[in-house]
Protein backbone atom coordinates (compact mmCIF):
# COMPACT_ATOMS: atom_id res chain seq x y z
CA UNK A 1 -9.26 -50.39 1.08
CA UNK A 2 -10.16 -52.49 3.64
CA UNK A 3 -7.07 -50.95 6.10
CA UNK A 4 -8.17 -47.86 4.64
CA UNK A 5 -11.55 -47.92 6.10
CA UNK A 6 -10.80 -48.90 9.37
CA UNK A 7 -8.31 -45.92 9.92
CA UNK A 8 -10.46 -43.55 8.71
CA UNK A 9 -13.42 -44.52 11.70
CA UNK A 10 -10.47 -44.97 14.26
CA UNK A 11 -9.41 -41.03 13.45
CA UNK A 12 -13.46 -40.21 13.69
CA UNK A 13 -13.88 -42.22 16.50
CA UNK A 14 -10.74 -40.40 18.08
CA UNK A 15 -12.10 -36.85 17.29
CA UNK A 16 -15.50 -38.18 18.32
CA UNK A 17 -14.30 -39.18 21.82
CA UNK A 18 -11.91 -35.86 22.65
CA UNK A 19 -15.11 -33.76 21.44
CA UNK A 20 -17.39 -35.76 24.05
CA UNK A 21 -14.85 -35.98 27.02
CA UNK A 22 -13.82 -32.60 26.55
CA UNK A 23 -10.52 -33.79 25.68
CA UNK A 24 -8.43 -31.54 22.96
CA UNK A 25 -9.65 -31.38 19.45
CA UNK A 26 -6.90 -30.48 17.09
CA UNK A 27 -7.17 -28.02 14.37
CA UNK A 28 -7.83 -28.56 10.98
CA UNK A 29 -6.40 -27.73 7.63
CA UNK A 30 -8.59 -24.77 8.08
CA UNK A 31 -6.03 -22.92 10.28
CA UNK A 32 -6.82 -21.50 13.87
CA UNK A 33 -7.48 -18.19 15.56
CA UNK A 34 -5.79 -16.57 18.80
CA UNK A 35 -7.00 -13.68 20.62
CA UNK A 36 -4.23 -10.50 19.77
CA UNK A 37 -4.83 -8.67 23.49
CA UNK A 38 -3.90 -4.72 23.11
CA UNK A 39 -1.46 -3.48 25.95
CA UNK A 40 -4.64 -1.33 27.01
CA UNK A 41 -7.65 -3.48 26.65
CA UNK A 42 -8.99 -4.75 30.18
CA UNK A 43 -8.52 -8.20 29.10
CA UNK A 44 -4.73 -6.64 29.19
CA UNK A 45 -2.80 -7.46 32.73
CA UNK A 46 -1.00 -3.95 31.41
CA UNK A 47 -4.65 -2.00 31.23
CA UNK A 48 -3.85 1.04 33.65
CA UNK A 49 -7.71 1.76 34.92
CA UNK A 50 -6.40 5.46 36.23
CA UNK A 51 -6.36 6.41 32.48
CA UNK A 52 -8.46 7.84 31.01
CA UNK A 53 -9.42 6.27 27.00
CA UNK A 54 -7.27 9.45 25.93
CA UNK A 55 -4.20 8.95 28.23
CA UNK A 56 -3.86 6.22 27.10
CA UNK A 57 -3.82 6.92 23.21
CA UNK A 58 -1.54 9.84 24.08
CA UNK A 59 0.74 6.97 25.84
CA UNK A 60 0.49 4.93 23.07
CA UNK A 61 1.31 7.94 20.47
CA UNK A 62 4.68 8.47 22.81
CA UNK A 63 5.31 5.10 22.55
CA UNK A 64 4.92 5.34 18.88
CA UNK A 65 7.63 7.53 18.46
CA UNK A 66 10.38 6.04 21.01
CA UNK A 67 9.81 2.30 18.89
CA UNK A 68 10.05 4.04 15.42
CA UNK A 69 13.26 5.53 16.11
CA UNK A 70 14.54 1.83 16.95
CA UNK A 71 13.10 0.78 14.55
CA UNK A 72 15.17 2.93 12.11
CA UNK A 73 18.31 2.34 13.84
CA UNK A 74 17.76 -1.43 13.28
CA UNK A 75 16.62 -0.72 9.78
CA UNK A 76 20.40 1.24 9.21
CA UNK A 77 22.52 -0.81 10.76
CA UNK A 78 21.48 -4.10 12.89
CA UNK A 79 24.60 -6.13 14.29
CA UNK A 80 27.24 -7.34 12.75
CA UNK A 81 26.58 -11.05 14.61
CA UNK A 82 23.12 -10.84 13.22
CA UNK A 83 21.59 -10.78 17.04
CA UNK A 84 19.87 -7.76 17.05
CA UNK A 85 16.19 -7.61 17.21
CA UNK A 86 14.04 -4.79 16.28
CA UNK A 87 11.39 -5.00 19.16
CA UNK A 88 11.29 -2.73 21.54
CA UNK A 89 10.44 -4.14 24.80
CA UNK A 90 8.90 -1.28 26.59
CA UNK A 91 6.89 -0.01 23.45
CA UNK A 92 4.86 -2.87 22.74
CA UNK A 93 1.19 -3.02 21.74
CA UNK A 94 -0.17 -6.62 21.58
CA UNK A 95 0.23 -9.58 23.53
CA UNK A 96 -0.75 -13.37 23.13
CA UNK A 97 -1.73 -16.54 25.04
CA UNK A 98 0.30 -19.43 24.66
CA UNK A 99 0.46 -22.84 25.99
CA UNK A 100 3.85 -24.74 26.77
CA UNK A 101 5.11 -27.85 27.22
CA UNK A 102 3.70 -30.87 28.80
CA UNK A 103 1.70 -30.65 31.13
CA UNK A 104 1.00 -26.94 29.78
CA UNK A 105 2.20 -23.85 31.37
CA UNK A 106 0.16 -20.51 29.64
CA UNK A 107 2.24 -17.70 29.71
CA UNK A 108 1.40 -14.44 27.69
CA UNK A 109 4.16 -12.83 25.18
CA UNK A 110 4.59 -9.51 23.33
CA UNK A 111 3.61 -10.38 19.49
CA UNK A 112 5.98 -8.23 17.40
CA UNK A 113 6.12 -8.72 13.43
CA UNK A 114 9.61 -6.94 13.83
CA UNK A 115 11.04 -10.05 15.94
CA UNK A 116 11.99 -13.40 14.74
CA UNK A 117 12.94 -15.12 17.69
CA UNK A 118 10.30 -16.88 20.14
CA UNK A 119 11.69 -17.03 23.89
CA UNK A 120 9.68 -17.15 27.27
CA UNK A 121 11.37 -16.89 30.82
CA UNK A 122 12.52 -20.22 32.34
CA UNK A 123 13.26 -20.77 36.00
CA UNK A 124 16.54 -22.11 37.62
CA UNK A 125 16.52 -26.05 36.76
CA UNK A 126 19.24 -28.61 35.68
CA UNK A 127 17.64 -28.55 32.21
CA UNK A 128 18.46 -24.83 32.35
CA UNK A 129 21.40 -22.65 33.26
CA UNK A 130 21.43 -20.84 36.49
CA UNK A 131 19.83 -18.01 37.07
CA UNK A 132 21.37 -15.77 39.63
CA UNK A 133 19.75 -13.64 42.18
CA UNK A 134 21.65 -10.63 40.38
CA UNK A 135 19.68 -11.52 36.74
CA UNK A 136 16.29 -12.17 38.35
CA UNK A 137 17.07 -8.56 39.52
CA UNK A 138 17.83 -7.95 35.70
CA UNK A 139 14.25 -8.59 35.07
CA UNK A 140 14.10 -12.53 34.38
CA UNK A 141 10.60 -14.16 36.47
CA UNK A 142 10.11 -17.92 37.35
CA UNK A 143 7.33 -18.58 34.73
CA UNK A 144 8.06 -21.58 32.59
CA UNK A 145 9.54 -24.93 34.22
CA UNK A 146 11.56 -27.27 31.62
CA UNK A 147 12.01 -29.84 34.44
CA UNK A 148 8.01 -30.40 35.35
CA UNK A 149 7.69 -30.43 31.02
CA UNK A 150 8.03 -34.25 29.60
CA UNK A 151 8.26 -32.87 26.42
CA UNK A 152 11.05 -30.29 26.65
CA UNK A 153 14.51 -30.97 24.76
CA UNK A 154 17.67 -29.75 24.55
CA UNK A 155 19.38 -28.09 21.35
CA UNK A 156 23.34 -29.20 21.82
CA UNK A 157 25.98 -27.21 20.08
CA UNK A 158 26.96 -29.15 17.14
CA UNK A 159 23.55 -29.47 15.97
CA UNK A 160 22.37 -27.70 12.61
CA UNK A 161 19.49 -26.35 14.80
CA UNK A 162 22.31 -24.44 16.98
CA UNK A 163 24.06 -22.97 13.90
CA UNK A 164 21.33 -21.21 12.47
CA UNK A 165 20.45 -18.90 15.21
CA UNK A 166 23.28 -16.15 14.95
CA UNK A 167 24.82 -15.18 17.95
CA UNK A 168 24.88 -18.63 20.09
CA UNK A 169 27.60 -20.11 21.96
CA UNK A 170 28.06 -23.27 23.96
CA UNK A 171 28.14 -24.14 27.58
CA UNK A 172 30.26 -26.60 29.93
CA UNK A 173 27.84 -29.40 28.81
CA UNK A 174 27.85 -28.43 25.16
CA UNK A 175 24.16 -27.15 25.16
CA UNK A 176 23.56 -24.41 22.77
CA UNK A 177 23.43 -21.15 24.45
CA UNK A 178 21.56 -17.74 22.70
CA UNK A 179 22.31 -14.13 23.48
CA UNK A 180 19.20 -11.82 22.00
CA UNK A 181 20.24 -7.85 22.30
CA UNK A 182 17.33 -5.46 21.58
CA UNK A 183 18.08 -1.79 19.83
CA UNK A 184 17.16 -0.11 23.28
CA UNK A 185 19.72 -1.96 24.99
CA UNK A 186 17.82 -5.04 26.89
CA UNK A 187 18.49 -8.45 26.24
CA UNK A 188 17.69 -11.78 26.95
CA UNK A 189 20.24 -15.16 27.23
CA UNK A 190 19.68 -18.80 28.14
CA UNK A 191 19.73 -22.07 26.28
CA UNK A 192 18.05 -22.51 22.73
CA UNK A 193 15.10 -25.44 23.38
CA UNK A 194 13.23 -27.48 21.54
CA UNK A 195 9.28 -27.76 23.12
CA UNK A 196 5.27 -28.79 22.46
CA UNK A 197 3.80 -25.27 22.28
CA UNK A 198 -0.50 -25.56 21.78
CA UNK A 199 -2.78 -22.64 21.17
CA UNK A 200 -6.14 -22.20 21.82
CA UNK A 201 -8.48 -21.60 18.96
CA UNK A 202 -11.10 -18.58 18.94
CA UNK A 203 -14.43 -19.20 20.82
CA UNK A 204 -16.68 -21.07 18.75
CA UNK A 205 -14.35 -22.42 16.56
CA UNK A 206 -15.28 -26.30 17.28
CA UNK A 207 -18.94 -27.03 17.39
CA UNK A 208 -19.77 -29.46 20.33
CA UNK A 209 -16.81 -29.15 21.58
CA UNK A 210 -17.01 -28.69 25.49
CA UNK A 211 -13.45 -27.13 24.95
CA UNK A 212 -11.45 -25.29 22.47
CA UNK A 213 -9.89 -26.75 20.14
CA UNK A 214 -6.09 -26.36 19.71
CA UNK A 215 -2.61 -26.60 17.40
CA UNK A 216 0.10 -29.09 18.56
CA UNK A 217 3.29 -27.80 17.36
CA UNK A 218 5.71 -30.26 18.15
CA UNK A 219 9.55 -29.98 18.80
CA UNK A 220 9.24 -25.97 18.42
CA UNK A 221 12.51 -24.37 18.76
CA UNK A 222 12.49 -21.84 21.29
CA UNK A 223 14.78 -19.65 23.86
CA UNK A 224 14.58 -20.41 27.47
CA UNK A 225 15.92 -17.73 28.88
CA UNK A 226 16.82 -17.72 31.97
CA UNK A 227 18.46 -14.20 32.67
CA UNK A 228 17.20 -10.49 30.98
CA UNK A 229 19.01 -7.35 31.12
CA UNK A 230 15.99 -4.36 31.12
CA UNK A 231 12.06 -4.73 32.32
CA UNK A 232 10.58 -7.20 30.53
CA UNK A 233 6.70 -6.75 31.30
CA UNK A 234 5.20 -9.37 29.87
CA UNK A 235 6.90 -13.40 29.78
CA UNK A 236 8.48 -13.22 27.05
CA UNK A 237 8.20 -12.49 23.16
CA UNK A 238 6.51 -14.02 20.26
CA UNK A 239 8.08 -13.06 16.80
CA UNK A 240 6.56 -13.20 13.80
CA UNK A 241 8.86 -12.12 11.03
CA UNK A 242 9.44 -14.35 8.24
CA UNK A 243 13.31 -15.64 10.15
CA UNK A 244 13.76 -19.50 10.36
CA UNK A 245 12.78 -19.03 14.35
CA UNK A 246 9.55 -17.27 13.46
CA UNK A 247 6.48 -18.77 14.67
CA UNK A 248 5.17 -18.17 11.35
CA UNK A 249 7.91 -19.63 9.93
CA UNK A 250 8.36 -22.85 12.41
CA UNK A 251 4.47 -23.37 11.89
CA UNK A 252 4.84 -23.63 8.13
CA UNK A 253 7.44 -26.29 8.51
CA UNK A 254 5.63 -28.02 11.91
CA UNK A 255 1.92 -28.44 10.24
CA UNK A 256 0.09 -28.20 6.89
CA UNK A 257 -0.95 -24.82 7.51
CA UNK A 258 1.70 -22.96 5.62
CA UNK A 259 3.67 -19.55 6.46
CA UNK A 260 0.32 -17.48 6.36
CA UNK A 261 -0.91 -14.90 9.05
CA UNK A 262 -2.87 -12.15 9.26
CA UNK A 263 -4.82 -9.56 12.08
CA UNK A 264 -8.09 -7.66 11.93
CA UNK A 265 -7.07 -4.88 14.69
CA UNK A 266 -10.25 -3.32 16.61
CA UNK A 267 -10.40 0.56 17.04
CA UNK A 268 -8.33 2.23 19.89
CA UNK A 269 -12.15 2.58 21.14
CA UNK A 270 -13.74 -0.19 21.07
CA UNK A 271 -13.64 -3.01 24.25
CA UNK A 272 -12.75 -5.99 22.03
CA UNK A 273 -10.05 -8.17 20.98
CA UNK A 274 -8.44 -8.58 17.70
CA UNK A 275 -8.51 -12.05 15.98
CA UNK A 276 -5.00 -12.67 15.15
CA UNK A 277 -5.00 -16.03 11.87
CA UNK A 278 -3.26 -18.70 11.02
CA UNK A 279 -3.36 -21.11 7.51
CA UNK A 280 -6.56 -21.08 5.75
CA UNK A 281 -8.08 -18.50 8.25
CA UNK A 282 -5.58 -15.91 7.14
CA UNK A 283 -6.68 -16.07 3.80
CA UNK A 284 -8.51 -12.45 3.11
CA UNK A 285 -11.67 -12.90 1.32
CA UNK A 286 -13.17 -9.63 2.01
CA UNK A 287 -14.41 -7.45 -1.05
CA UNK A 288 -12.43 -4.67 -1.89
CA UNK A 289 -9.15 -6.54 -0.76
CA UNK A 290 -5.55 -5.18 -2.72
CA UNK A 291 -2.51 -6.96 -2.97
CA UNK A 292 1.47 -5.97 -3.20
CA UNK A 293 4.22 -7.69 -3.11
CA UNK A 294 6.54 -7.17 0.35
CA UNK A 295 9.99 -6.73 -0.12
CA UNK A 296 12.48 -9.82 0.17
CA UNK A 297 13.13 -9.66 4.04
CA UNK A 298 16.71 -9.24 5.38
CA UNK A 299 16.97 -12.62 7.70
CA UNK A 300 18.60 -9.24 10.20
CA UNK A 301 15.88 -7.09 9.84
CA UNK A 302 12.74 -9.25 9.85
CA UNK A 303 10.44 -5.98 8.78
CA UNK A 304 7.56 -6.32 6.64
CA UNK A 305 8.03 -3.67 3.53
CA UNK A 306 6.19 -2.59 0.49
CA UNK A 307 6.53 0.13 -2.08
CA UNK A 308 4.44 3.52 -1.71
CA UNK A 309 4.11 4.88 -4.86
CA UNK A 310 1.67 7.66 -4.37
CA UNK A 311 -0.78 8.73 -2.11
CA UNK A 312 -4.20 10.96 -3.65
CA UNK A 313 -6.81 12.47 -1.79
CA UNK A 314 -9.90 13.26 -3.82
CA UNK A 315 -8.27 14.81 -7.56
CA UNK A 316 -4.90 15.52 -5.67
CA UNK A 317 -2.41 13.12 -6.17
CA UNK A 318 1.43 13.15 -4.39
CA UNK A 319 3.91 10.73 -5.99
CA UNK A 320 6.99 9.53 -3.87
CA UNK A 321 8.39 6.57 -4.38
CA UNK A 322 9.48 4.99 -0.96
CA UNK A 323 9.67 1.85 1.10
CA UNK A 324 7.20 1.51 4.23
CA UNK A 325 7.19 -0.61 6.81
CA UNK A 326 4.05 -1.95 8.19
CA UNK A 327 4.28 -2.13 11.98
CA UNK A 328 1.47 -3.44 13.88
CA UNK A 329 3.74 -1.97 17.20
CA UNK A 330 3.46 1.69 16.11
CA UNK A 331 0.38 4.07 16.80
CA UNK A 332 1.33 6.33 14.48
CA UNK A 333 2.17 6.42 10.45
CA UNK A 334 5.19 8.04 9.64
CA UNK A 335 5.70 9.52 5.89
CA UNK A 336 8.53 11.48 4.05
CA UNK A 337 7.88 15.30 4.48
CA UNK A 338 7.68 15.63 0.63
CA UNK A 339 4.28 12.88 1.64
CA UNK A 340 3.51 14.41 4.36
CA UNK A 341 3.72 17.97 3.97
CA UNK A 342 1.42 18.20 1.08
CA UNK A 343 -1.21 15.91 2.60
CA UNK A 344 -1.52 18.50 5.83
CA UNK A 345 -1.90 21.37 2.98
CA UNK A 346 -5.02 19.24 1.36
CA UNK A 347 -6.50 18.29 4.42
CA UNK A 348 -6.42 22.64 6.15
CA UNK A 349 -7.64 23.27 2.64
CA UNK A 350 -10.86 20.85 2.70
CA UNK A 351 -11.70 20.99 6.69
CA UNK A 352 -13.39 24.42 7.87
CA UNK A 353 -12.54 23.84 12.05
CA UNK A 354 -10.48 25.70 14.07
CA UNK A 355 -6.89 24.95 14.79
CA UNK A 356 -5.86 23.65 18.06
CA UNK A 357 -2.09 23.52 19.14
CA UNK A 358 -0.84 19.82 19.48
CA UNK A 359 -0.65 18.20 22.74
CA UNK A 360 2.42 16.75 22.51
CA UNK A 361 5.45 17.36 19.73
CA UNK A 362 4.61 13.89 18.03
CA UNK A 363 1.38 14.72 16.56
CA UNK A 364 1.24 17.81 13.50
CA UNK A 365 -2.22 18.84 12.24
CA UNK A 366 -5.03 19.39 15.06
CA UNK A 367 -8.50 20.69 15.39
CA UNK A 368 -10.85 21.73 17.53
CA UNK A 369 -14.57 19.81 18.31
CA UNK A 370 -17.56 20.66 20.41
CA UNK A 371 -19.40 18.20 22.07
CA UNK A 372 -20.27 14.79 20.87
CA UNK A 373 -21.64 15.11 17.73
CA UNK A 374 -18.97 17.88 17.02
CA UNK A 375 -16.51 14.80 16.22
CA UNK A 376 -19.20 13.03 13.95
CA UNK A 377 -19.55 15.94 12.27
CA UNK A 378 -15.75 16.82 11.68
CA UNK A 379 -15.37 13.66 10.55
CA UNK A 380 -18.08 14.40 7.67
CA UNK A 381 -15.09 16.59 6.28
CA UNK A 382 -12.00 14.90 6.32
CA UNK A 383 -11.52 13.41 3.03
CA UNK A 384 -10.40 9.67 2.48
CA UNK A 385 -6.53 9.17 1.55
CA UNK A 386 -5.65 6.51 -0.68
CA UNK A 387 -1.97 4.72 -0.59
CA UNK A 388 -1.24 3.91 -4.24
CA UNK A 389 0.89 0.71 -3.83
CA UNK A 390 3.44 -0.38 -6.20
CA UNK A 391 4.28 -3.67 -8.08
CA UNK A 392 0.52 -4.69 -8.90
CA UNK A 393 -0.60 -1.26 -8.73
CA UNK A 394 -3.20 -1.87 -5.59
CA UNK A 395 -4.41 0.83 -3.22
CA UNK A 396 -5.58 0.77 0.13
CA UNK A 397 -8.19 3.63 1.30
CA UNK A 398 -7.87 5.18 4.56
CA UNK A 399 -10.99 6.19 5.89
CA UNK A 400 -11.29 9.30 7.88
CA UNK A 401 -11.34 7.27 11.53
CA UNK A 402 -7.67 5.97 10.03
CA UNK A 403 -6.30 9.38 9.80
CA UNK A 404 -7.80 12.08 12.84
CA UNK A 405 -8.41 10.50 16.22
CA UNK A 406 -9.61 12.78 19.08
CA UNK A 407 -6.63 12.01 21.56
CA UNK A 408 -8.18 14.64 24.29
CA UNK A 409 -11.84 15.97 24.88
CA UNK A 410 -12.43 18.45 21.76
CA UNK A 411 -9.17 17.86 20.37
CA UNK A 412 -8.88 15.83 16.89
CA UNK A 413 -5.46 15.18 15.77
CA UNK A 414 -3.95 13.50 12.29
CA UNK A 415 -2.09 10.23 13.23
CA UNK A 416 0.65 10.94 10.87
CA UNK A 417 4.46 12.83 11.31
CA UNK A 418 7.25 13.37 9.50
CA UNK A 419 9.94 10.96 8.76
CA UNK A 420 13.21 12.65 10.54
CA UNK A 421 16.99 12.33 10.39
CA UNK A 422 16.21 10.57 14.09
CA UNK A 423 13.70 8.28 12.48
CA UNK A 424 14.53 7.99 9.01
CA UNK A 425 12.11 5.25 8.17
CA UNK A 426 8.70 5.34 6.99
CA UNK A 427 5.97 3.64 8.34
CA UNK A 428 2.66 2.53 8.43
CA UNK A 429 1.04 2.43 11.56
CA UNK A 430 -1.85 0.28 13.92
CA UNK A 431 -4.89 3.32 13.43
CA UNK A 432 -3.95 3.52 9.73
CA UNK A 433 -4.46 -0.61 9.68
CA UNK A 434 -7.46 -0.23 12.00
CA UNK A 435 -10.81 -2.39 10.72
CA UNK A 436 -8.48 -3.55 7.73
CA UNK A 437 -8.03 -7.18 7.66
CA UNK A 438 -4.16 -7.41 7.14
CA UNK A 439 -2.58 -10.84 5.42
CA UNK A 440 0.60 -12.27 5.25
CA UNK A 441 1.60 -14.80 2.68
CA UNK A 442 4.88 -15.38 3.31
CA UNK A 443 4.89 -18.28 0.99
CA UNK A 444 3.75 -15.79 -1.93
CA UNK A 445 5.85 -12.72 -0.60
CA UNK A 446 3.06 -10.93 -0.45
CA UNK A 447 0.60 -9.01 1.82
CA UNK A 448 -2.85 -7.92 1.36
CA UNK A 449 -5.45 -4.97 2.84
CA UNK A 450 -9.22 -5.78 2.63
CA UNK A 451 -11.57 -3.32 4.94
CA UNK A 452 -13.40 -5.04 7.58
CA UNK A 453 -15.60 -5.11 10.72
CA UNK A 454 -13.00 -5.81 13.50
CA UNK A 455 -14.61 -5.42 16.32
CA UNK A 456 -16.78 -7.94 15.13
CA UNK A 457 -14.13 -10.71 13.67
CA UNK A 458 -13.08 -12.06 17.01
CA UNK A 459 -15.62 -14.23 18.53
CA UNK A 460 -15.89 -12.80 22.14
CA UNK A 461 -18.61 -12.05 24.64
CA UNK A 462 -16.86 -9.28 25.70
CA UNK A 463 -16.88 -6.62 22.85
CA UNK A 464 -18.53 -3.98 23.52
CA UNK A 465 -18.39 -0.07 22.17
C-alpha cells in the first residue's frame, strides 16, 4: 500500500510539474480532440480567397462527383494485391495536424475514412531510400526527416509487421518496402516505419495547462514515402478505415482509448472548424441519437456501410433496400433512381418556387430565391427527409439545410443525384452529415447519428458565421 502510495503522488507530482512548466500533459482515458480543417476554410493552406463562398461549393460539388466514381470503381473491383486505396488525392475535403517523431515535425494530411494506410513524405536520408530528382518531380516534398527523429525505426522484411501490409517488397538491406496505388492512378512508395506520432488536443481541453495537452502513440507504423506518382497537395494521408494500419485501428491497440471516432462537421457556411474525437470523446450523447450496425468491412475496401431501408418524407414513404456508404470526402449524397426519383416528385409537389435550370450536370432539382430572406423563406417549405435505417430500425432526419443549399446567388439546389452505371454506388454525403454528430464504434461495428450544434463543438476563437 505503502509502494502504492508513493507512485500514485510521483504520477501527480509528474502531471503537476508538465502542467506548471508548460511541459506536455498527456491525455486521459477521456480521449482527445483534433481540429478536422475543411479544404476551404481559411485556416485551410488550400482556401482559394478569389472564390467566392459559392465557387467554392460548386468546386466542391465537382469534386463530389469525380471521388464517387472512384469510389465505385474501388467498391467493384479493388486490386488483386490488396494495394489499392479508395482516396482520391485531388478530391479531398478535410485535413489534419499531426506531430511526428522526436523532436516533432507537424505536417498536415488528408483525413479520408476510405483509406487505411497512414504515410507522410520523407526526405532523402540513409534511414530512407533515395529519392530522385525525377520523383520529387513526381510530386514527393522534403517534409518529414527520419534521420533528425530519435525515435524513428525501421520495419525489416521478415517481420510480421511487414507481412500484413499487402503489396510490400524488400530492399538491398532487407527493409520492408510499400507500394500504395490510388483508383485515379497516383501512388505513393517508400519504406514501411515504425514512429512517435503526438496530437494536440482541442483548445481548452486541459485546465491550467499553459499548453495543450497531447496523445503519445508510440512505435506507430507508418509509410515514409519517399517518391509519389500524381500531385499530392497536402503531406501526406491519414486513413481512418477500420484496416490494421488505420489510425483508428493502431490507436485502439497503442492506448486505452479503444477503436472509437467520430466528427461533428460545421456548415459549408460557417468560418469554423470541425472537432474530429477520439475514445471517450467519441462517444455520442446527444438526444435524439440512432444507431445501426455498419457492415463487416472488406480489409480492401475500408468503406463505412449501412443498410437504407426506406426513406419518408412527411406520410410518403419510399422503400429500397440498399447499401450506403457514408463518405465524409463527398459533397453530395448519391441514391438509387428508384430513391431518388420519387423524392424530387415529393419535394416539386410540396415547394411552390420557380424552377431554375442547374448550374452544372451534377446537381438535379433547383429553384429560384429573391433576396436574403427569399432563402429563409424557401427553406420554410422544404419538408424534412428521414433515412429509415435497417438492423435496429433507427432513422436519421435530414433537415431542410441537409438537403437544398443555395450554390449561386438566388439559386437553391438539392444536394442529391442519381446513382449511375459510372457511379454505381450509393452514398451519403458531408451536407447530408452536416451539424450531425457522426460516431464510429468500431469495436461494436456500429455507427451512430445524433443532431448537433457544430459550429459550436470545436473549441476555437475563430468561428464565426
Amino acid at each position: 500500500m505503502a509502494g502504492a502510495r508513493c507512485y500514485a503522488l510521483l504520477v501527480v507530482a509528474i502531471v503537476l510539474t508538465a502542467q506548471l512548466c508548460g511541459c506536455t500533459a498527456y491525455v486521459g482515458r477521456d480521449g482527445f480532440t483534433v481540429e478536422f480543417i475543411h479544404r476551404d476554410s481559411v485556416q485551410s493552406p488550400f482556401h482559394d480567397p478569389s472564390l467566392t463562398s459559392h465557387g467554392r461549393l460548386l468546386a466542391a460539388v465537382r469534386r463530389s462527383a469525380a471521388r464517387a466514381s472512384a469510389l465505385a470503381r474501388s467498391y467493384a473491383g479493388g486490386s488483386p494485391h490488396g494495394a489499392v486505396s479508395e482516396v482520391v488525392h485531388g478530391q479531398f475535403e478535410y485535413l489534419m495536424h499531426v506531430n511526428v517523431g522526436t523532436p516533432a515535425t507537424r505536417v498536415l494530411a488528408i483525413v479520408d475514412t476510405g483509406s487505411n494506410l497512414v504515410w507522410f513524405k520523407c526526405t532523402n536520408v540513409r534511414t530512407a531510400a533515395t529519392t530522385t530528382p525525377a520523383a520529387i518531380a513526381g510530386g514527393a516534398s522534403l517534409v518529414f526527416n527520419p534521420s533528425s527523429s530519435s525515435t524513428f525505426g525501421r520495419v525489416y522484411c521478415q517481420s510480421g509487421t511487414c507481412h500484413k501490409l499487402p503489396g510490400t517488397s524488400c530492399d538491398a538491406s532487407s527493409r520492408c518496402k510499400y507500394a500504395q496505388s490510388y483508383v485515379d492512378g497516383s501512388k505513393t512508395t517508400g519504406l514501411l516505419s515504425t514512429e512517435s506520432l503526438i496530437f494536440d488536443d482541442a483548445p481548452g481541453g486541459c485546465v491550467g495547462c499553459r499548453q495543450r495537452r497531447q496523445l503519445l502513440v508510440p512505435n506507430f507504423s507508418f509509410g515514409c514515402s519517399t517518391a509519389t506518382a500524381g500531385t499530392f497537395r497536402a503531406d501526406g494521408v491519414v486513413g481512418l478505415g477500420s484496416g490494421d494500419f488505420s489510425l483508428i485501428t493502431q490507436i485502439g491497440a497503442g492506448t486505452s482509448l479503444g477503436r472509437r471516432f467520430s466528427y461533428c462537421l460545421a456548415p459549408y457556411y460557417v468560418n469554423a472548424s470541425s472537432p474530429l474525437n477520439f475514445g471517450a470523446r467519441a462517444a455520442v450523447t446527444e438526444p435524439g441519437a440512432a444507431t445501426t450496425a455498419l457492415l463487416r468491412p472488406d480489409p480492401r475496401k475500408p468503406l463505412y456501410t449501412v443498410v437504407l431501408e426506406s426513406v419518408r418524407i412527411g406520410n410518403a414513404r419510399f422503400e429500397h433496400l440498399s447499401n450506403v456508404i457514408i463518405d465524409s470526402g463527398t459533397t453530395l449524397t448519391f441514391l438509387d433512381k428508384v430513391l431518388l426519383d420519387p423524392i424530387m416528385e415529393e419535394m416539386t409537389r410540396r415547394i411552390h418556387f420557380v424552377r431554375k435550370r442547374p448550374p452544372n450536370r451534377q446537381l438535379q432539382l433547383c429553384y429560384s430565391v429573391l433576396g436574403p430572406s427569399g432563402k429563409f423563406y424557401f427553406y420554410k417549405f422544404v419538408p424534412d427527409l428521414t433515412l429509415n435505417l435497417a438492423v435496429f430500425a433507427e432513422a436519421v432526419t435530414l433537415k431542410p439545410e441537409n438537403l437544398f443549399v443555395e450554390v449561386q446567388i438566388g439559386t437553391m439546389c438539392l444536394m442529391m443525384a442519381p446513382v449511375t452505371p459510372q457511379q454505381p454506388v450509393a452514398i451519403i454525403g458531408n451536407i447530408a452529415q452536416q451539424n450531425f454528430h457522426v460516431g464510429y464504434d468500431l469495436d461494436k461495428g456500429t455507427v451512430t447519428f445524433a443532431p448537433a450544434d457544430c459550429a459550436r463543438s470545436y473549441r476555437s476563437s475563430s468561428a464565426s458565421v
